[in-house]
C-alpha atoms as a PDB file:
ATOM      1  CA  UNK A   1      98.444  78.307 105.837  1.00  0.00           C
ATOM      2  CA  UNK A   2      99.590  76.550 108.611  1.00  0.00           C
ATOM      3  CA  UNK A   3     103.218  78.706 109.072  1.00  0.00           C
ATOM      4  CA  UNK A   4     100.672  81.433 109.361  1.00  0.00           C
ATOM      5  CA  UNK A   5      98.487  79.724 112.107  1.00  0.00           C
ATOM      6  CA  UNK A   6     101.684  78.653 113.904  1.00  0.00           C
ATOM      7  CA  UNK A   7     102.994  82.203 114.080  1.00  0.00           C
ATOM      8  CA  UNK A   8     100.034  83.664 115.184  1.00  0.00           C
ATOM      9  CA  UNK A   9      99.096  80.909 117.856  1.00  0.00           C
ATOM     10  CA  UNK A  10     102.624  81.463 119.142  1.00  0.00           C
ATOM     11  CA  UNK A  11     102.769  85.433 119.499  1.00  0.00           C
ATOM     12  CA  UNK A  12      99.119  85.353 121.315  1.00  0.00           C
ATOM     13  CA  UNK A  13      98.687  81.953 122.809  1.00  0.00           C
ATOM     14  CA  UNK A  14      94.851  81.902 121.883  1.00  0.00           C
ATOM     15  CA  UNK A  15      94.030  83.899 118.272  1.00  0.00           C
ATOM     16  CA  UNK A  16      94.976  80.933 116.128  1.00  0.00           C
ATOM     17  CA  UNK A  17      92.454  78.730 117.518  1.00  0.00           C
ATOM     18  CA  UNK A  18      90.005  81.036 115.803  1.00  0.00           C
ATOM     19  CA  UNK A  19      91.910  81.886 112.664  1.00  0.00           C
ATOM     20  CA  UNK A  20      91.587  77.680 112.270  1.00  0.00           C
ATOM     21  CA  UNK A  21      87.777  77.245 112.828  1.00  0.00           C
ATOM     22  CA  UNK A  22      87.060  80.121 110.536  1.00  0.00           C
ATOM     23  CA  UNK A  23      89.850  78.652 107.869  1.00  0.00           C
ATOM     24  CA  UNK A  24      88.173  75.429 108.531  1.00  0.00           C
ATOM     25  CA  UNK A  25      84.817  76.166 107.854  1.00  0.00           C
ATOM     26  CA  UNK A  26      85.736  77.830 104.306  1.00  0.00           C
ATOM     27  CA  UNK A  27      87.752  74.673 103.516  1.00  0.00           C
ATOM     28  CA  UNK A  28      84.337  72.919 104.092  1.00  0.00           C
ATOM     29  CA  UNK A  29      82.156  75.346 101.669  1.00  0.00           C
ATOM     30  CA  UNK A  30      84.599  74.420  98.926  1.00  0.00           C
ATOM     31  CA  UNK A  31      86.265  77.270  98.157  1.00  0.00           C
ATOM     32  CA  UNK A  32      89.935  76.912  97.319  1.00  0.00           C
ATOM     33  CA  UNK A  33      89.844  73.511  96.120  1.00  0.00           C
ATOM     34  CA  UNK A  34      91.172  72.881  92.809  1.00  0.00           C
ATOM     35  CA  UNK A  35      92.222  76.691  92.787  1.00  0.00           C
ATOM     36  CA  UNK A  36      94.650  79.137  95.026  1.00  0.00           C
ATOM     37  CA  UNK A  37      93.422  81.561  97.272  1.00  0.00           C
ATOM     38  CA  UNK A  38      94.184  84.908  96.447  1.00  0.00           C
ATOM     39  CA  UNK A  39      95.500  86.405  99.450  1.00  0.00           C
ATOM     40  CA  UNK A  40      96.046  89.961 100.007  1.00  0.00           C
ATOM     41  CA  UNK A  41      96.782  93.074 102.953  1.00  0.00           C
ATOM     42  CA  UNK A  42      94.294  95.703 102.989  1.00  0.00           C
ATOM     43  CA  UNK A  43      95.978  98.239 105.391  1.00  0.00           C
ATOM     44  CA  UNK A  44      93.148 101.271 106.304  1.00  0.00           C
ATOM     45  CA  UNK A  45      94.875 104.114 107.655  1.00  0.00           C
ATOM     46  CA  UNK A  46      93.036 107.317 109.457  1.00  0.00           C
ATOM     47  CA  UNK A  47      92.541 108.622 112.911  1.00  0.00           C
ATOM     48  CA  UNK A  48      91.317 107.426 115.931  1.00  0.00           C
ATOM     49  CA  UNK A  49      87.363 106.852 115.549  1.00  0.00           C
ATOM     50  CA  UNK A  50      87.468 107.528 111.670  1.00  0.00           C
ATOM     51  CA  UNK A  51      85.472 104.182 111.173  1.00  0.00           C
ATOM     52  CA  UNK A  52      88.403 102.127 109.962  1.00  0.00           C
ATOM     53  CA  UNK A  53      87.733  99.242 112.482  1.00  0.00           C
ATOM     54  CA  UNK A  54      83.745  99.365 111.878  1.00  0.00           C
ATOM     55  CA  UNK A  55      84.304  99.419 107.713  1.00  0.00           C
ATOM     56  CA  UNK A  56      86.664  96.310 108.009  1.00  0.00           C
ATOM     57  CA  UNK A  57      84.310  94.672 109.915  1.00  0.00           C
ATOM     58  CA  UNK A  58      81.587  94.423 107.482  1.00  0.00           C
ATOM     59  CA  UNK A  59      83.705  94.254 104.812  1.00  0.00           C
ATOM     60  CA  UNK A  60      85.028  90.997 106.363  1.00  0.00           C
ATOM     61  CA  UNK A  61      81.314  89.820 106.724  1.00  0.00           C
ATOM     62  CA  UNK A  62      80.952  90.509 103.330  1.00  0.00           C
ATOM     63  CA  UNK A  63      84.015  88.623 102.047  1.00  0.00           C
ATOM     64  CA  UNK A  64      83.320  85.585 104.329  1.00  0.00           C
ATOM     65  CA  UNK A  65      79.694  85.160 102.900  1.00  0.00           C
ATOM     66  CA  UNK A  66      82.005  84.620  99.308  1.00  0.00           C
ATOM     67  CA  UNK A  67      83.642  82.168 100.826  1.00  0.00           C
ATOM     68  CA  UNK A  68      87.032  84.229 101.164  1.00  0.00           C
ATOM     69  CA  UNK A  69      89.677  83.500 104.025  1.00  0.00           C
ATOM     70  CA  UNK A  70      89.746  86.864 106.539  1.00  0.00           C
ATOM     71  CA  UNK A  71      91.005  87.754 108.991  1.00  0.00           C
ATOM     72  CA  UNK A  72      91.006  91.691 110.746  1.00  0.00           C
ATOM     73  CA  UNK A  73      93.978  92.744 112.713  1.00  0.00           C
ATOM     74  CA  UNK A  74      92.404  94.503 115.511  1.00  0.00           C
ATOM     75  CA  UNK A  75      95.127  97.598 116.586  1.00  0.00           C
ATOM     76  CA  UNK A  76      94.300  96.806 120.158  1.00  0.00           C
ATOM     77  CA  UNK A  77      94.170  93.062 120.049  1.00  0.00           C
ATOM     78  CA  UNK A  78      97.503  93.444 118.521  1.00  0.00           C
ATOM     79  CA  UNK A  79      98.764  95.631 120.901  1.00  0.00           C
ATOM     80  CA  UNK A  80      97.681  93.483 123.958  1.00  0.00           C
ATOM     81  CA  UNK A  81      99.022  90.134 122.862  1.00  0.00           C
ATOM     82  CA  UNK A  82     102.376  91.158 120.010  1.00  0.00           C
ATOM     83  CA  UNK A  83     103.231  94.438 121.119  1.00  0.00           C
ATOM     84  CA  UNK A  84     102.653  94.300 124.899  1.00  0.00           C
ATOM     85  CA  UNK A  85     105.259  96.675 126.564  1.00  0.00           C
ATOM     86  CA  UNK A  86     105.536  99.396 123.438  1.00  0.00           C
ATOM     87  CA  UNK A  87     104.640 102.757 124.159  1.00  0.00           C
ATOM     88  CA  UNK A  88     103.607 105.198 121.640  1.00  0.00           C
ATOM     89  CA  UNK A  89     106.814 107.178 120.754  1.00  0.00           C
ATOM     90  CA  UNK A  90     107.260 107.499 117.031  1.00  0.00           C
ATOM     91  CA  UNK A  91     110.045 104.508 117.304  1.00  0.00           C
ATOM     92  CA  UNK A  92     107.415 102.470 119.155  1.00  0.00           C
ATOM     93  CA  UNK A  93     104.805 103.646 117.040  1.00  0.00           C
ATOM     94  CA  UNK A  94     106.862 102.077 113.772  1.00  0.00           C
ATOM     95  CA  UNK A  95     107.830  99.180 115.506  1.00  0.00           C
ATOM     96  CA  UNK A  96     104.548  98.340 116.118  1.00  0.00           C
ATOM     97  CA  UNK A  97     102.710  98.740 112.702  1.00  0.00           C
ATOM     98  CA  UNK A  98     105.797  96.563 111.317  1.00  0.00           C
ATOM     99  CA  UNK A  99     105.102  93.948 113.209  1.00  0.00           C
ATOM    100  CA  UNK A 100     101.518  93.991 112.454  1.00  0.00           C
ATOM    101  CA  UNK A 101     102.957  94.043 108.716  1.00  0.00           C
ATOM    102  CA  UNK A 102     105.180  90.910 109.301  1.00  0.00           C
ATOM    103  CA  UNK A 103     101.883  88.670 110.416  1.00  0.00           C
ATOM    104  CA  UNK A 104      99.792  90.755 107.587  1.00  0.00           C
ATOM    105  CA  UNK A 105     101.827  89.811 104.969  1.00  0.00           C
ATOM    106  CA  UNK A 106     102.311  86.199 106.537  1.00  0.00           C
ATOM    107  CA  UNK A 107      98.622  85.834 106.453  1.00  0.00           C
ATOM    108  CA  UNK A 108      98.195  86.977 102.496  1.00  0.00           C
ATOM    109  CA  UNK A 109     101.220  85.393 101.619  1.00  0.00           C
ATOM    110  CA  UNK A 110      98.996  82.041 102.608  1.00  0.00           C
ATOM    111  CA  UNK A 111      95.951  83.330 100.954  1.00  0.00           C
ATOM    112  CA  UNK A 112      94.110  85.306 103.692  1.00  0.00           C
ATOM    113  CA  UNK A 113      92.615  88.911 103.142  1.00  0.00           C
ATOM    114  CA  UNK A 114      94.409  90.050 105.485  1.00  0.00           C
ATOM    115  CA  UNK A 115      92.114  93.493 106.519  1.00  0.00           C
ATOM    116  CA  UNK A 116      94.235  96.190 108.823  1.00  0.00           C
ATOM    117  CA  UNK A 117      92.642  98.789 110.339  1.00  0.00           C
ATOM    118  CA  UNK A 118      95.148 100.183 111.865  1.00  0.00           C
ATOM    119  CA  UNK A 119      96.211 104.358 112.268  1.00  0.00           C
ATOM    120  CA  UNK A 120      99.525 103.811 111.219  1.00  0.00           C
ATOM    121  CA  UNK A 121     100.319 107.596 111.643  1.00  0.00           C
ATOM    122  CA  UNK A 122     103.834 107.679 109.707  1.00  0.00           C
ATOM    123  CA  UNK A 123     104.285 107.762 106.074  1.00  0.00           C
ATOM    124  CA  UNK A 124     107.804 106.142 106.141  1.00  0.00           C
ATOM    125  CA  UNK A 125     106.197 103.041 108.610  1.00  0.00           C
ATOM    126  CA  UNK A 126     103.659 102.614 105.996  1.00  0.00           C
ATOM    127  CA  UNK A 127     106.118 102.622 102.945  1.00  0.00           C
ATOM    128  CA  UNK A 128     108.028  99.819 104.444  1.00  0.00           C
ATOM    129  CA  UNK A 129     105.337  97.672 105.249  1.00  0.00           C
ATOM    130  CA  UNK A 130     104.149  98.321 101.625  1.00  0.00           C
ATOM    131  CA  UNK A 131     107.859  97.100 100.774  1.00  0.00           C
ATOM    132  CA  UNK A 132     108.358  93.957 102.945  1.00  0.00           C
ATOM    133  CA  UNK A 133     104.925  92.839 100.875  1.00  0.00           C
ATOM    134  CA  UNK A 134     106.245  93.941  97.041  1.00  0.00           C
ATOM    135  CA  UNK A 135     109.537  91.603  98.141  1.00  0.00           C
ATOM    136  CA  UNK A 136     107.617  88.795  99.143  1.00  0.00           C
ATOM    137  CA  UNK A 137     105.453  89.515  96.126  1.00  0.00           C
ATOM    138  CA  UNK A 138     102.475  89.720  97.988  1.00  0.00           C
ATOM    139  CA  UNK A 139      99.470  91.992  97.184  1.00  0.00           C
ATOM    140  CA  UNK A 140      99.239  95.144  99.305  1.00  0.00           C
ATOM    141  CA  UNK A 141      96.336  97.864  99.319  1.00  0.00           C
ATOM    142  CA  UNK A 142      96.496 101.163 101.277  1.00  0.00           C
ATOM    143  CA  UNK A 143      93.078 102.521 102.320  1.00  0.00           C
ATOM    144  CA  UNK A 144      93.092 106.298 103.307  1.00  0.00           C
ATOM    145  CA  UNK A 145      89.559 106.241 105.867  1.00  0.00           C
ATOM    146  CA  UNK A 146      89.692 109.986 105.590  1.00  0.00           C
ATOM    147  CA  UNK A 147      87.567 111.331 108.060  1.00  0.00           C
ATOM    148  CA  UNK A 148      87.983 114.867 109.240  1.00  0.00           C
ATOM    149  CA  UNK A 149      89.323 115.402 112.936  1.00  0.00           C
ATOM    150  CA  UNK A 150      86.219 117.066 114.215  1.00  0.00           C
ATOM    151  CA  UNK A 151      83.882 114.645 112.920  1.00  0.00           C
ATOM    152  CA  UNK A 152      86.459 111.534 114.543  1.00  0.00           C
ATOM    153  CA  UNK A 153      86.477 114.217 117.555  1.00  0.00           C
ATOM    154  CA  UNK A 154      82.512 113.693 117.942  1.00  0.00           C
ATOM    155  CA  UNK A 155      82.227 110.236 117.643  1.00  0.00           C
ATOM    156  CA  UNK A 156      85.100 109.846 120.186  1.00  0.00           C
ATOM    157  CA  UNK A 157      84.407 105.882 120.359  1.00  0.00           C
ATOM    158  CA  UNK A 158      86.912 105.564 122.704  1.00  0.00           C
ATOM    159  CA  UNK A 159      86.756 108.648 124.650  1.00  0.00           C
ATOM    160  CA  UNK A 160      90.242 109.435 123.662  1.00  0.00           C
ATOM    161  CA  UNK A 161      89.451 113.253 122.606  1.00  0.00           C
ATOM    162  CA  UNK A 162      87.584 113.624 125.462  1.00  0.00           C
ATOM    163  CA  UNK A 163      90.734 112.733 127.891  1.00  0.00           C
ATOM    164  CA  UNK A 164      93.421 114.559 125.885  1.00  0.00           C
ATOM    165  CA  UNK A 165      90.875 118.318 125.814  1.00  0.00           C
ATOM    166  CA  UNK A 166      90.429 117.365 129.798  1.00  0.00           C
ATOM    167  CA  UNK A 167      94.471 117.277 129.826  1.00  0.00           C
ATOM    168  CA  UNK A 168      94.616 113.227 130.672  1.00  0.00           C
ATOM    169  CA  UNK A 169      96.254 111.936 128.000  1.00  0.00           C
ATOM    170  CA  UNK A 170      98.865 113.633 125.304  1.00  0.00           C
ATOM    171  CA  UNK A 171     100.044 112.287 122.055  1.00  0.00           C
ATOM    172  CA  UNK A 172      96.792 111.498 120.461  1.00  0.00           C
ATOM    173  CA  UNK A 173      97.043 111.411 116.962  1.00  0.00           C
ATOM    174  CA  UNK A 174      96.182 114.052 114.854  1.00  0.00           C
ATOM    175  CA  UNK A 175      95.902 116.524 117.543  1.00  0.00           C
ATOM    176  CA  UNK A 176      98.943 116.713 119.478  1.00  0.00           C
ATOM    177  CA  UNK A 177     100.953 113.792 117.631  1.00  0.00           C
ATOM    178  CA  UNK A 178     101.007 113.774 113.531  1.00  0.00           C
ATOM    179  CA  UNK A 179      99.377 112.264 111.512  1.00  0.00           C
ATOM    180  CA  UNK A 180     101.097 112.166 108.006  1.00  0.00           C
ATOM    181  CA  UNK A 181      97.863 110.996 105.260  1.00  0.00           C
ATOM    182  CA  UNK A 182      98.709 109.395 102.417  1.00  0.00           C
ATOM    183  CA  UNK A 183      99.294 111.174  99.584  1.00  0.00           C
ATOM    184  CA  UNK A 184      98.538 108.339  96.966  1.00  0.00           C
ATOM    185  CA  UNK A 185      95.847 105.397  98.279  1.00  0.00           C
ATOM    186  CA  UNK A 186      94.851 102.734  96.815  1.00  0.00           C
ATOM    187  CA  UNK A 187      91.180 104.023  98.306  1.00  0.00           C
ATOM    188  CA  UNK A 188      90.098 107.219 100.224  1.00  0.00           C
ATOM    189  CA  UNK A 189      87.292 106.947 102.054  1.00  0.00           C
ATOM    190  CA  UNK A 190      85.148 110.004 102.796  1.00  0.00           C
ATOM    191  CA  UNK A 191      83.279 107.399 105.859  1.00  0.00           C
ATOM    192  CA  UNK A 192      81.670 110.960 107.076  1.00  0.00           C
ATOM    193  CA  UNK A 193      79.610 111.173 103.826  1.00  0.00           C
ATOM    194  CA  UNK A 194      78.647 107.954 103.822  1.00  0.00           C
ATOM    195  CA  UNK A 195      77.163 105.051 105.508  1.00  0.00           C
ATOM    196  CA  UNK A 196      79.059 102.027 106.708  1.00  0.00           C
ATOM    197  CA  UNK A 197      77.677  99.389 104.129  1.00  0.00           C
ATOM    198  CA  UNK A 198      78.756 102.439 100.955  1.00  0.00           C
ATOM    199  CA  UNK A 199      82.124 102.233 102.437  1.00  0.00           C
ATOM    200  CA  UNK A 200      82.591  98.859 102.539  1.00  0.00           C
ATOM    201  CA  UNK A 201      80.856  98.555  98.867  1.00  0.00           C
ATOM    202  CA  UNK A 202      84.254 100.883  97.885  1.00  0.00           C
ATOM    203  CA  UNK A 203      86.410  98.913  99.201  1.00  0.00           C
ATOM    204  CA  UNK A 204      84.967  95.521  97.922  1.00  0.00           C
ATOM    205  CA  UNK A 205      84.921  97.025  94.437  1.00  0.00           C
ATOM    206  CA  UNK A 206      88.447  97.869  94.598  1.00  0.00           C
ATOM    207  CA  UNK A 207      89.572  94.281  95.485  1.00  0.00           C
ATOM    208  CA  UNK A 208      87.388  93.269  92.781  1.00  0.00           C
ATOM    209  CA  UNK A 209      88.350  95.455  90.330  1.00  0.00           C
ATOM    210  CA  UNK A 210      92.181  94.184  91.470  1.00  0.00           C
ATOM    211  CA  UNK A 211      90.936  90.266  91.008  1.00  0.00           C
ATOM    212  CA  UNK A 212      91.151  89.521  94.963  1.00  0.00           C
ATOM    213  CA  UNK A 213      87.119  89.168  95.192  1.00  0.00           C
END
């Protein structure tokens, strides 16, 4: 674990400080001793305001009341502190969601659940993050937060469909940039048709159902 507190600490000069206390304060409820961790990437793909962020969230809650290691890569934490200075071209796009890959799969490789809830708008940036993880032989999950564009339009948590309609920003995703869905999840999540704690339920009974809960 602590290669993957090092890494961290170094690419954002303050995160690992709180990867450690929470890390730390499983070690002292007991869990992991005598056994291994199973660690583990949960990657949620979907638009912008499809709920991905808010479903990781409590699902994290959830898995730290167990006494599980977690950790949620936050897209714009990420973006502010490893991938400060990309744009959001399609090659900037990829080289961003592999980096948030690299520390994903650094994190489960160590025995975190490592939850991403991250757009990740290309299918072929996905499939190698999904491949860097089956050659380290570490347990990946894709998670397909499938909420329609005019319902993510609505909620507009960030205000981000509201500035490209008004013509201030271009290349949002799923309305003037792609966004390529998975074909083949893991999970879909219909979030639209159901509340935040059913969601998270899902996605906890998946991980159990794969032995990582």
């Amino acid at each position: 674990m602590r290669v993957a507190l090092m890494t961290i600490e170094q690419g954002t000069g303050q995160r690992g400080e709180g990867v450690e206390e929470r890390l730390s304060a499983t070690e002292e409820s007991g869990v992991g001793r005598g056994a291994v961790e199973r660690g583990a990437t949960v990657w949620l793909t979907g638009l912008p305001s499809a709920g991905k962020t808010t479903i990781a969230t409590a699902l994290a809650g959830r898995l730290r009341g167990e006494g599980h290691r977690v950790e949620v890569l936050d897209g714009d934490e990420i973006r502010e502190f490893l991938s400060a200075g990309l744009g959001f071209s399609r090659a900037d796009r990829h080289t961003n969601v592999q980096r948030i890959g690299f520390v994903a799969e650094l994190l489960a490789a160590n025995g975190v659940k490592a939850l991403v809830p991250v757009i990740a708008p290309y299918a072929e940036s996905r499939e190698a993050v999904r491949k860097r993880h089956e050659g380290e032989g570490t347990r990946y999950l894709e998670v397909h937060v499938a909420t329609p564009v005019e319902v993510c339009s609505v909620r507009d948590v960030k205000g981000l469909y509201a500035k490209q309609a008004a013509g201030e920003l271009t290349g949002l995703t799923g309305v003037d940039d792609p966004y390529e869905a998975p074909e083949a999840p893991d999970l879909r999540i219909e979030s639209h048709q159901q509340s935040v704690e059913e969601s998270a339920a899902a996605l906890h009974a998946l991980l159990t159902e794969r032995g990582l809960a």
